[in-house]
Protein backbone atom coordinates (compact mmCIF):
# COMPACT_ATOMS: atom_id res chain seq x y z
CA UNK A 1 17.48 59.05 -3.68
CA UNK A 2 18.45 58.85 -7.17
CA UNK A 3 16.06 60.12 -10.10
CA UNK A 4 14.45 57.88 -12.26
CA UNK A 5 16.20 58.63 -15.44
CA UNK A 6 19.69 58.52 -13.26
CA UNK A 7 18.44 54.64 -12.17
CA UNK A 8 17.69 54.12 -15.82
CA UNK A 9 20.94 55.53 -16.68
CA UNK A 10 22.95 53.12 -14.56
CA UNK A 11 20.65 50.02 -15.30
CA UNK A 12 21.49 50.71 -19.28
CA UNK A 13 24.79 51.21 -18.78
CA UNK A 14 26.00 48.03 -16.69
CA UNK A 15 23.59 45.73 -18.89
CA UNK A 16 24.98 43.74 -21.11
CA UNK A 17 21.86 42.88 -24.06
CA UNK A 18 22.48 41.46 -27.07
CA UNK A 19 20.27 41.45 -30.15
CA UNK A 20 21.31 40.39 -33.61
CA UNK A 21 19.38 39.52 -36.65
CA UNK A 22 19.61 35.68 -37.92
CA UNK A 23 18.45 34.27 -41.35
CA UNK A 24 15.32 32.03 -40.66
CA UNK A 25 17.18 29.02 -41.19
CA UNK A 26 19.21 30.00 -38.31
CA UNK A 27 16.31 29.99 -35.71
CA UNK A 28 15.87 27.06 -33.92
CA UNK A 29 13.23 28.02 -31.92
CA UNK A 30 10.68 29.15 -34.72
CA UNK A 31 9.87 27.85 -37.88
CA UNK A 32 6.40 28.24 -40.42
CA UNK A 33 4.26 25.30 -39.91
CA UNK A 34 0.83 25.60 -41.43
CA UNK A 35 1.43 28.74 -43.28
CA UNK A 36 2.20 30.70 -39.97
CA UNK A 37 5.22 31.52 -37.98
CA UNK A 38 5.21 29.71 -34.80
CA UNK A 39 7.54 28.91 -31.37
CA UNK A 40 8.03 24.81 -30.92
CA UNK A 41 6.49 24.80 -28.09
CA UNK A 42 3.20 25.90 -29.17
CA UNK A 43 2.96 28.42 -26.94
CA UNK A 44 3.79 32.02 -26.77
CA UNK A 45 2.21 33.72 -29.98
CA UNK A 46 2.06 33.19 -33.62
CA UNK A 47 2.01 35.22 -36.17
CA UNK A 48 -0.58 34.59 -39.03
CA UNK A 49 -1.42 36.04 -42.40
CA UNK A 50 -5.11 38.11 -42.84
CA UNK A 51 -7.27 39.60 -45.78
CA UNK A 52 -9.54 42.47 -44.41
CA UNK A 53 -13.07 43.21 -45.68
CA UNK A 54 -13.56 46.76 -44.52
CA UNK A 55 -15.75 48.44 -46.79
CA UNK A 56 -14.88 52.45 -46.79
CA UNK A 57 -11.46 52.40 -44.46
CA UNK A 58 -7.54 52.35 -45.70
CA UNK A 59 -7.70 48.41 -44.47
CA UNK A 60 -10.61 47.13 -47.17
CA UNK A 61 -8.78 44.25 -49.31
CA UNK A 62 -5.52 44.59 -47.42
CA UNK A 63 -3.75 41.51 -46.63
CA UNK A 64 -1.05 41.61 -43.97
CA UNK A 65 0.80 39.91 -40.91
CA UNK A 66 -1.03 39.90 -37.32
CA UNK A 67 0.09 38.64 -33.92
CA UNK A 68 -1.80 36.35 -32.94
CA UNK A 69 -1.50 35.57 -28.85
CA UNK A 70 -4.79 35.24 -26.81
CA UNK A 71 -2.73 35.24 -23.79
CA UNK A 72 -4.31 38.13 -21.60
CA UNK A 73 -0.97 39.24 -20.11
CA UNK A 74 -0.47 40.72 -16.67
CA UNK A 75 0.95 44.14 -15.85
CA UNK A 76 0.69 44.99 -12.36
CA UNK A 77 2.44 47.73 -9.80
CA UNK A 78 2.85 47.13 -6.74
CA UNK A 79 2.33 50.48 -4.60
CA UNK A 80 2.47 51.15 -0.71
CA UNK A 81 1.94 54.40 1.47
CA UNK A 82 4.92 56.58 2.67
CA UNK A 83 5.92 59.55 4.29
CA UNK A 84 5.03 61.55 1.79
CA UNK A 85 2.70 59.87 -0.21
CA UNK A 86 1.86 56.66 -2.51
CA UNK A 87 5.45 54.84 -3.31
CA UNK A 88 5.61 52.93 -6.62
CA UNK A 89 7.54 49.91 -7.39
CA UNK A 90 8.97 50.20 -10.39
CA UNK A 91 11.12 47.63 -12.72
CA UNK A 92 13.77 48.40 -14.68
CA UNK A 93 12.50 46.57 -17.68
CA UNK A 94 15.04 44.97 -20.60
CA UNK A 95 13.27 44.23 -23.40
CA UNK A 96 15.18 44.02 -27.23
CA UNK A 97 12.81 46.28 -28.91
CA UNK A 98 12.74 48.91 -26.82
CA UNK A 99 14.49 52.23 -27.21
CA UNK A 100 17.66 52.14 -24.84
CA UNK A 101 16.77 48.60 -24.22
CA UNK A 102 15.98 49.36 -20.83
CA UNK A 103 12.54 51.42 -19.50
CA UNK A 104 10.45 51.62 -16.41
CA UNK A 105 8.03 48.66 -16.40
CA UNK A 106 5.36 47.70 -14.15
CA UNK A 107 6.29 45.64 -11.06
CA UNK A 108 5.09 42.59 -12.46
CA UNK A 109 4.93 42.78 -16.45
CA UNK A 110 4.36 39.06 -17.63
CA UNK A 111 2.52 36.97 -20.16
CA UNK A 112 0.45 33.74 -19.51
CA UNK A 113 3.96 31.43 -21.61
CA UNK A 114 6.10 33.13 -19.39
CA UNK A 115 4.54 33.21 -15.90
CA UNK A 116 3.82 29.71 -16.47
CA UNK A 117 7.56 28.99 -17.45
CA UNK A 118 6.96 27.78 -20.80
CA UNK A 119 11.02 29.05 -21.22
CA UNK A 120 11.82 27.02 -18.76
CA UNK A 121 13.03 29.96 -17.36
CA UNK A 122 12.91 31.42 -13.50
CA UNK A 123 9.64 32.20 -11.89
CA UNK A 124 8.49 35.94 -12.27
CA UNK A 125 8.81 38.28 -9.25
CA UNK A 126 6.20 39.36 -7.28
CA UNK A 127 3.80 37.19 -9.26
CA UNK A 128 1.40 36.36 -6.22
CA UNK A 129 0.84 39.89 -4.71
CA UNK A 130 -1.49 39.61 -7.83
CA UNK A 131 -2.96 36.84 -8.45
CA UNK A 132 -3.26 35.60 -4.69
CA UNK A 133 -5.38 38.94 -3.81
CA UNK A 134 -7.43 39.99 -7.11
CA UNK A 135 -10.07 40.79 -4.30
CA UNK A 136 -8.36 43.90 -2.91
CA UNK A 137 -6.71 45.56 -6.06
CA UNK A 138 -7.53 48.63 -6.02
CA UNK A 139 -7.52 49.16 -10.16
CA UNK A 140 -8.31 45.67 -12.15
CA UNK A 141 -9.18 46.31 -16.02
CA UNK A 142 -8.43 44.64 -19.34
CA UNK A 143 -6.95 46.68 -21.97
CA UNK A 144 -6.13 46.24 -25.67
CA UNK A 145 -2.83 46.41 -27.39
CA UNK A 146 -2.54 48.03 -30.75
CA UNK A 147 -5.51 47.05 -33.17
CA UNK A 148 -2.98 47.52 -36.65
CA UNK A 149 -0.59 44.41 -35.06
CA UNK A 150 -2.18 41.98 -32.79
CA UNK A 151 -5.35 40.02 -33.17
CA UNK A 152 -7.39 40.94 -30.39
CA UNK A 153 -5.08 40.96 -27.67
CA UNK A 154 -6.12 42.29 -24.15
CA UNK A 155 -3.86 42.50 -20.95
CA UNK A 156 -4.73 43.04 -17.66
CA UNK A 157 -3.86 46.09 -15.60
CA UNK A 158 -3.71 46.11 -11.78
CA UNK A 159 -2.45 48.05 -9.30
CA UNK A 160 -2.17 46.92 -5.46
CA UNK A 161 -1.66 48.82 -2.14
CA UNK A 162 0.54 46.70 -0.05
CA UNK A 163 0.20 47.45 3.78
CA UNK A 164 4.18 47.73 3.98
CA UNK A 165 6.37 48.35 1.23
CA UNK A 166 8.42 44.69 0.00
CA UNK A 167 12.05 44.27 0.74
CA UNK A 168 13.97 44.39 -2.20
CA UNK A 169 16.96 41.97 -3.01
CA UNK A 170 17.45 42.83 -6.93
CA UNK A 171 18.22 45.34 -7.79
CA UNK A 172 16.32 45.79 -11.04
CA UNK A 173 13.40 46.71 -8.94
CA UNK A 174 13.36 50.43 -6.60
CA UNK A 175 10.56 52.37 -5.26
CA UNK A 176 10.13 55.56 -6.24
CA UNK A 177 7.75 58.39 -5.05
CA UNK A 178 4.40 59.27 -6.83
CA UNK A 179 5.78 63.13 -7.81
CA UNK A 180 9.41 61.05 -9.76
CA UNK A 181 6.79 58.82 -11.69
CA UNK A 182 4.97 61.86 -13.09
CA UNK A 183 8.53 63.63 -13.87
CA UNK A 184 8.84 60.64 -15.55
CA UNK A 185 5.94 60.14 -17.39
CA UNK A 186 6.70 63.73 -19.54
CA UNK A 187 10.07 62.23 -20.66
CA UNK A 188 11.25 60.53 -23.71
CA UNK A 189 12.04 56.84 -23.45
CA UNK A 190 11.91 56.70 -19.49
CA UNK A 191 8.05 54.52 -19.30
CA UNK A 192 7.45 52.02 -20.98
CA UNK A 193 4.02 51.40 -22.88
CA UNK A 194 3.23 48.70 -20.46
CA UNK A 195 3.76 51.00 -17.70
CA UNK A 196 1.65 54.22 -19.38
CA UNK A 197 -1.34 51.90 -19.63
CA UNK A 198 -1.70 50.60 -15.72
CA UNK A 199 -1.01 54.26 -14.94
CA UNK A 200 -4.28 55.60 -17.10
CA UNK A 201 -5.97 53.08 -15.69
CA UNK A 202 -4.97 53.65 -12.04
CA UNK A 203 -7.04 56.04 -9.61
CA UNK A 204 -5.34 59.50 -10.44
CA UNK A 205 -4.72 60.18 -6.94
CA UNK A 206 -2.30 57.49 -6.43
CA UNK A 207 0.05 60.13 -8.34
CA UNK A 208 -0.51 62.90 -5.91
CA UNK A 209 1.20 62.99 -2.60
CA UNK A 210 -2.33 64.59 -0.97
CA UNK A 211 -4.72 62.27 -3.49
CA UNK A 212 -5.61 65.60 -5.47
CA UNK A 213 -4.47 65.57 -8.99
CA UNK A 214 -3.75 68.44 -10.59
CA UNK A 215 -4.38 70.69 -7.27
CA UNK A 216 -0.37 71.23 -7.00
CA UNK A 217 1.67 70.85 -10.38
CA UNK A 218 5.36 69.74 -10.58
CA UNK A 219 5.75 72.34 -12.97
CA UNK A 220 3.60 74.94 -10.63
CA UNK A 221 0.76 76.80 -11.83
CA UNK A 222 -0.29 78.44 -15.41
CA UNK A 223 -3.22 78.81 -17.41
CA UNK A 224 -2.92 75.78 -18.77
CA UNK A 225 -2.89 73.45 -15.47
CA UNK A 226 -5.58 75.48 -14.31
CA UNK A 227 -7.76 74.15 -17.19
CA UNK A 228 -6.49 70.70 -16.25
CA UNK A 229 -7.28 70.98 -13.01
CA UNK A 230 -11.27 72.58 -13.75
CA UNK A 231 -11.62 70.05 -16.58
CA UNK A 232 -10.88 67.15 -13.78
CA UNK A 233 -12.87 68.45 -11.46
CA UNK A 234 -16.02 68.96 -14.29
CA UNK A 235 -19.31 66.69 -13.68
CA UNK A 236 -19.98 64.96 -17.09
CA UNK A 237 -21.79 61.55 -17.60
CA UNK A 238 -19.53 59.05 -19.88
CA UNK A 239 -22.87 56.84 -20.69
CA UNK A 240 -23.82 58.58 -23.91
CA UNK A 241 -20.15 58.05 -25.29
CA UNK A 242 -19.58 54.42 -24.06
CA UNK A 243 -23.14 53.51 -25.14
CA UNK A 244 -22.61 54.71 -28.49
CA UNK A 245 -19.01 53.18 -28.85
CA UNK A 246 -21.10 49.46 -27.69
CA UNK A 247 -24.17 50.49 -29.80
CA UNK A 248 -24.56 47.50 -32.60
CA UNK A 249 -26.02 49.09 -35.23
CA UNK A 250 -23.13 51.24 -35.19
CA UNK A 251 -20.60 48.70 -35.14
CA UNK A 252 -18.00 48.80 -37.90
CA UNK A 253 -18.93 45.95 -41.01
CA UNK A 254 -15.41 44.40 -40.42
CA UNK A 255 -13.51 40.84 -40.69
CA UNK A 256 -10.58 39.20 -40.85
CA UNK A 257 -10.05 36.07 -43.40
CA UNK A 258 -7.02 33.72 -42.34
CA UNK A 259 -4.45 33.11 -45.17
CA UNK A 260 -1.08 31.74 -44.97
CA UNK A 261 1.99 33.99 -44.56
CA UNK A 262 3.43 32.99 -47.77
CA UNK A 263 -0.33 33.26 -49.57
CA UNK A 264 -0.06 37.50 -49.32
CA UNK A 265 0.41 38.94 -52.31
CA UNK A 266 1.62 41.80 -50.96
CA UNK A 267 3.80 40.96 -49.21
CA UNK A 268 7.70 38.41 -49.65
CA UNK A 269 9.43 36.03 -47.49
CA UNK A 270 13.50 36.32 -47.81
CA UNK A 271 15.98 34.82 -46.24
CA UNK A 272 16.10 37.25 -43.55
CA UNK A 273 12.68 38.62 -43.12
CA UNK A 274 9.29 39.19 -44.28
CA UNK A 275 8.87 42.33 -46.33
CA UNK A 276 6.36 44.38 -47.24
CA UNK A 277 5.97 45.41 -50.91
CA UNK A 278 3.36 48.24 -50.22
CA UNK A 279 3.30 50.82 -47.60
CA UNK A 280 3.09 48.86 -44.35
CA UNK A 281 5.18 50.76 -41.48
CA UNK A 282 6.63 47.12 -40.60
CA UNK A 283 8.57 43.95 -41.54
CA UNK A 284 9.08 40.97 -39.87
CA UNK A 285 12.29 40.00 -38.76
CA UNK A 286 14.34 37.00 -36.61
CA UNK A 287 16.63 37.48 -33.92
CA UNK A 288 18.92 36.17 -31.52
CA UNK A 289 18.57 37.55 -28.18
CA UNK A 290 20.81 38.05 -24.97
CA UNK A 291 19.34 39.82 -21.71
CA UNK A 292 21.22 39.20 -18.31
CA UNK A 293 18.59 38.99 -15.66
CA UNK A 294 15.40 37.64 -17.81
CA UNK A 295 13.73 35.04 -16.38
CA UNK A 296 15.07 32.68 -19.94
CA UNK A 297 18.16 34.93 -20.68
CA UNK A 298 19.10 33.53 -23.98
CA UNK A 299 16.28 32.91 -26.97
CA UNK A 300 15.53 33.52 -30.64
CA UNK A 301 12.32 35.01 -31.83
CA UNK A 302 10.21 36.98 -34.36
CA UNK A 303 9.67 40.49 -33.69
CA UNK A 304 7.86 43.42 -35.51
CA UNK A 305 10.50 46.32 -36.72
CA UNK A 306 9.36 49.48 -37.34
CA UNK A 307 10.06 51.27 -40.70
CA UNK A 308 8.48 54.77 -39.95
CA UNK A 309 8.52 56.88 -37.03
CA UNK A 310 4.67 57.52 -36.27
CA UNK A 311 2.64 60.17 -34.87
CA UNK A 312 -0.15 60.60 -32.66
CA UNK A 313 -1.74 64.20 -31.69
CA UNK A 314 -4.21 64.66 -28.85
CA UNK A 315 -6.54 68.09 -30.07
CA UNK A 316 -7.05 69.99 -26.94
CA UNK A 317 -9.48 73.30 -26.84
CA UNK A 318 -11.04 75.74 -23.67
CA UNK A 319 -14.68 75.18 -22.62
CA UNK A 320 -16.58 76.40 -19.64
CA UNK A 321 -15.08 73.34 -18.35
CA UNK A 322 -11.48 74.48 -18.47
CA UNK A 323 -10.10 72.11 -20.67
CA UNK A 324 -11.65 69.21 -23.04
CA UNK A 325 -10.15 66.79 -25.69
CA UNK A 326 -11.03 64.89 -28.97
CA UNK A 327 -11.01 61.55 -29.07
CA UNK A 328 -11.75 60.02 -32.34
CA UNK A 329 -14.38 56.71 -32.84
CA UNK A 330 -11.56 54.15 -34.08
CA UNK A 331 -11.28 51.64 -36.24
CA UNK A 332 -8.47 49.00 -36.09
CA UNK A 333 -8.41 45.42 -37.68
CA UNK A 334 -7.54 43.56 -34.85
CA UNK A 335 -10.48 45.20 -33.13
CA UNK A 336 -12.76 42.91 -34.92
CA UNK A 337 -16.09 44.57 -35.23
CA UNK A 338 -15.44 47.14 -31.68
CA UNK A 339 -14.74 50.80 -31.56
CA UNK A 340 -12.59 52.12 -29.82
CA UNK A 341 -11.55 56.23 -28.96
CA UNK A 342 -8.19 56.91 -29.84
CA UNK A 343 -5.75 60.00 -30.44
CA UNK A 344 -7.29 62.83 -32.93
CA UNK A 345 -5.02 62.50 -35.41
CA UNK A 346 -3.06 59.68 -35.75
CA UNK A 347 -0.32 58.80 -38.84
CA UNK A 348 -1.22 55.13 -39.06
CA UNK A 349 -5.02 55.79 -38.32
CA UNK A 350 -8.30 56.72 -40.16
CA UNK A 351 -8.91 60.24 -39.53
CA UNK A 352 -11.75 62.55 -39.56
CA UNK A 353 -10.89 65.24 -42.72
CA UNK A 354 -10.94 68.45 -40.43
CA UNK A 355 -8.46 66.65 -38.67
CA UNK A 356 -5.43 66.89 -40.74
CA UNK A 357 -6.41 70.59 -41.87
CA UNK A 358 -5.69 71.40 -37.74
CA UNK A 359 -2.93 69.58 -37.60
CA UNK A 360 -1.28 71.76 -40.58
CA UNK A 361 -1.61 75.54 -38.57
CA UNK A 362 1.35 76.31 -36.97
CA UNK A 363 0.61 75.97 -33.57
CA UNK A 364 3.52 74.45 -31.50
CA UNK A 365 2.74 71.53 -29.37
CA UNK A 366 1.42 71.82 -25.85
CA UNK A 367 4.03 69.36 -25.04
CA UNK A 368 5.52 66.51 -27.28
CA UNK A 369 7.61 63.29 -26.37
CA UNK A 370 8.80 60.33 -28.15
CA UNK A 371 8.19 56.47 -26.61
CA UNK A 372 8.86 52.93 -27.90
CA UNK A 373 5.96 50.77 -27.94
CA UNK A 374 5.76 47.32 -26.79
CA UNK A 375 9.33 45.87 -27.29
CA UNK A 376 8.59 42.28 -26.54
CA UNK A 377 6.99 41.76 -29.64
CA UNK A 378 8.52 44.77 -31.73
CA UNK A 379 11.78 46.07 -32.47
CA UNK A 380 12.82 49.89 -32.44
CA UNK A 381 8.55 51.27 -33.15
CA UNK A 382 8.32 54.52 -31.69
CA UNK A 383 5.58 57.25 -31.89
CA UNK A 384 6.00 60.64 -31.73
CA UNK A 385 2.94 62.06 -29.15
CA UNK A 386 2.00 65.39 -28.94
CA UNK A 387 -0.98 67.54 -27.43
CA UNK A 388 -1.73 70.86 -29.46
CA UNK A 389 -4.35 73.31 -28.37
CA UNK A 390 -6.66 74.19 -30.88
CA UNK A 391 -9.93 77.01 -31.80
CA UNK A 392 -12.81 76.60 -29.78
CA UNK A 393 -15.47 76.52 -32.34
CA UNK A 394 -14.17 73.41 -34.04
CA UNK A 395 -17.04 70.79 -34.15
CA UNK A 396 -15.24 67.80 -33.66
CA UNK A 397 -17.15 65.71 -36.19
CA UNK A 398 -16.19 61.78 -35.84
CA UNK A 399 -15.41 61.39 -32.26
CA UNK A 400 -16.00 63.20 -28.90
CA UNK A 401 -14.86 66.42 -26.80
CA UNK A 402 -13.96 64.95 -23.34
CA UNK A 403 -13.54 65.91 -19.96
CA UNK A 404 -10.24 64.85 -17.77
CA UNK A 405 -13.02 63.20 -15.24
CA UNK A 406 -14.82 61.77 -18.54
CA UNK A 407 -11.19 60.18 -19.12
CA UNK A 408 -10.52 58.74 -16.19
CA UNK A 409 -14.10 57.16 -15.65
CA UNK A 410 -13.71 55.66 -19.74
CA UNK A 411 -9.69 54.35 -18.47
CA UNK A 412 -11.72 52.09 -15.88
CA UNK A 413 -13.77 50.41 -18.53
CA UNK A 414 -12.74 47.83 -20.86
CA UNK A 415 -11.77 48.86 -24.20
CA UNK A 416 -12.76 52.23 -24.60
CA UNK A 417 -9.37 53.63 -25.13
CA UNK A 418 -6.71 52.69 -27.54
CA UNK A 419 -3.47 51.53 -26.40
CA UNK A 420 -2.03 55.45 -27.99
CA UNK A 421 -5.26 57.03 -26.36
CA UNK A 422 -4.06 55.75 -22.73
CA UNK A 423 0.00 56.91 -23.93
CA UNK A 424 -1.53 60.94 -24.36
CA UNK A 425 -3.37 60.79 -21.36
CA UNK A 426 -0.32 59.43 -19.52
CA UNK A 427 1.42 62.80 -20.50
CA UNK A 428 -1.42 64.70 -19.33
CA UNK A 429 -0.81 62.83 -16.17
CA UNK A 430 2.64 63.89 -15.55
CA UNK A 431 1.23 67.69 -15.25
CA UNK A 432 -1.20 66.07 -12.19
């Protein structure tokens, strides 16, 4: 069988997308109606212009560009039981925005527009193994997307246990063992976000050919997956730290005001975009799409380009435990007043001061990989993750020392991790 980055490999190769950038005027799928930017169909997303009130964070009496789609989306895998272990069915994904164009997506990775063929487009694959049996999904939990770009948005991650793998009859679909998804998952550019999500979320054993993570490593054994393995087998109660992320009085005093696009003053519409003036790590931009395969293979649409590489660290440090990991209480506009845990450092983030004085020692990184996020909605936004081990007497002011087995219980519940949060543990996952 052919590796997942070979399959990846081939699937980029022989595909044949094409994404240019068109003036506005050009786009006759989108226009600004009602000071927002909006498909003709009504459907799909928008994207709307905000003021924040956020008294004491970087956001307070910012005004900027949101995506605005209260679609809760579906990402689903499809798994079934081999020879040697859980199989995974895994798509290979073309999206515009994405790095290489093509990653590994969830079997079924789908918004509300287009599994209801609002393109007009063909029906999505594998659709009903999901919705059809929501009774015997094994892993069913709504997630957010990133807080800084979307307005509240939530999608929901699933995972099913067929009782026989599905015959296959495209080829942008293979099933691969549970040991090549975690060889992928410590890769650059091989998962997609989508993917990394449903995975976090997922019981860990599904990744483990005898349902014990971390008992037998790819990579074999060392200090360091020892830790892993003691911090997730560790007994620790995740009440006090989802009660206090739900607790109101600790809430975050937080809104958003609606303005029109062309109403921000710091921000200019041009011919060919919408452009920051300030230090926002985006612009908006239209473009003219091509994907072979797609269920619509031909449209025009907004997407979210990146103008700064960003970074995310994961502080990691040795307890009786073996290994624990701060997780700072975030704050993110499109959060509305919830907290959420996220990565302890994070470029784009508000972070705790002792923070950024660990992140300046000299410590190289535990392991570090670069992934795209979402590339539906933005074009060519990548993160650089790492996890760094750090002292052990660091207090860890402004968030929360965690277990691996405090992780995985706080992955089940809605919300508690950030869309980056569920990315690092996803690496930790590919040492499982």
């Amino acid at each position: 069988m052919n590796s997942i980055s070979e399959w990846l490999d081939s699937a980029r190769r022989q595909l044949s997308i094409e994404v240019y950038p068109q003036d506005w005027q050009h786009n006759d799928e989108w226009s600004f109606a009602d000071g927002a930017l909006a498909h003709r169909s009504g459907k799909f997303f928008t994207i709307k212009g905000f003021h924040c009130y956020a008294p004491g964070t970087k956001w307070h009496d910012d005004q900027f560009p949101l995506i605005d789609q209260p679609e809760v989306g579906l990402l689903g895998f499809l798994l079934a039981m081999g020879n040697e272990g859980p199989e995974w069915l895994l798509q290979a994904k073309a999206e515009p925005g994405t790095e290489h164009h093509v990653q590994i997506g969830p079997s079924v990775q789908a918004t509300v527009s287009n599994y209801t063929r609002a393109h007009g487009g063909k029906p999505t694959a594998f659709l009903n193994e999901f919705q059809q049996y929501r009774d015997v999904l094994v892993s069913s939990v709504e997630q957010s997307e990133q807080g800084t770009r979307f307005l509240g948005k939530f999608n929901w991650n699933a995972v099913r246990i067929l009782p026989e793998k599905i015959e296959l009859h495209n080829e942008n679909w293979k099933w691969f063992s549970a040991s090549d998804l975690k060889r992928a998952l410590g890769q650059d550019f091989l998962v997609n976000t989508d993917s990394r999500s449903v995975i976090a979320c997922a019981p860990w054993t599904l990744l483990c050919p005898d349902a014990e993570p971390f008992s037998k490593p790819l990579l074999g054994t060392n200090a360091f997956t020892e830790k892993l393995r003691s911090s997730y087998g560790a007994s620790r109660d995740i009440s006090s730290v989802s009660g206090r992320l739900l607790q109101a009085d600790r809430l975050p005093d937080i809104s958003l005001t609606p303005l029109p696009l062309d109403g921000l003053s710091s921000w200019r519409m041009t011919e060919d975009g919408f452009i920051p003036l300030g230090t926002a790590d985006y612009d908006v931009r239209s473009y003219r799409i091509y994907v072979p395969g797609r269920e619509k293979e031909r449209w025009s649409q907004p997407l979210l380009r990146g103008l700064n590489e960003a970074r995310a660290v994961l502080f990691a440090r040795a307890s009786s435990d073996g290994l624990e990991f701060f997780f700072r209480e975030t704050i993110e506009p499109g959060f509305g007043v919830s907290l959420q845990l996220g990565p302890s450092w994070q470029s784009d983030g508000e972070n705790p001061d002792w923070t950024a004085i660990e992140l300046t020692s000299s410590r190289t990184p535990l392991i570090q990989i670069r992934q795209s996020d979402e590339g539906g909605r933005f074009m060519r936004s990548i993160v650089s993750y790492e996890i760094r081990q750090i002292s052990q007497d660091t207090s860890g002011e402004g968030g929360y020392w965690l277990t691996l087995s405090q992780l995985q219980a706080l992955c089940r519940q809605r919300g508690m991790l950030t869309n980056e949060a569920r990315t690092l543990i996803s690496m930790l996952l590919s040492f499982a």
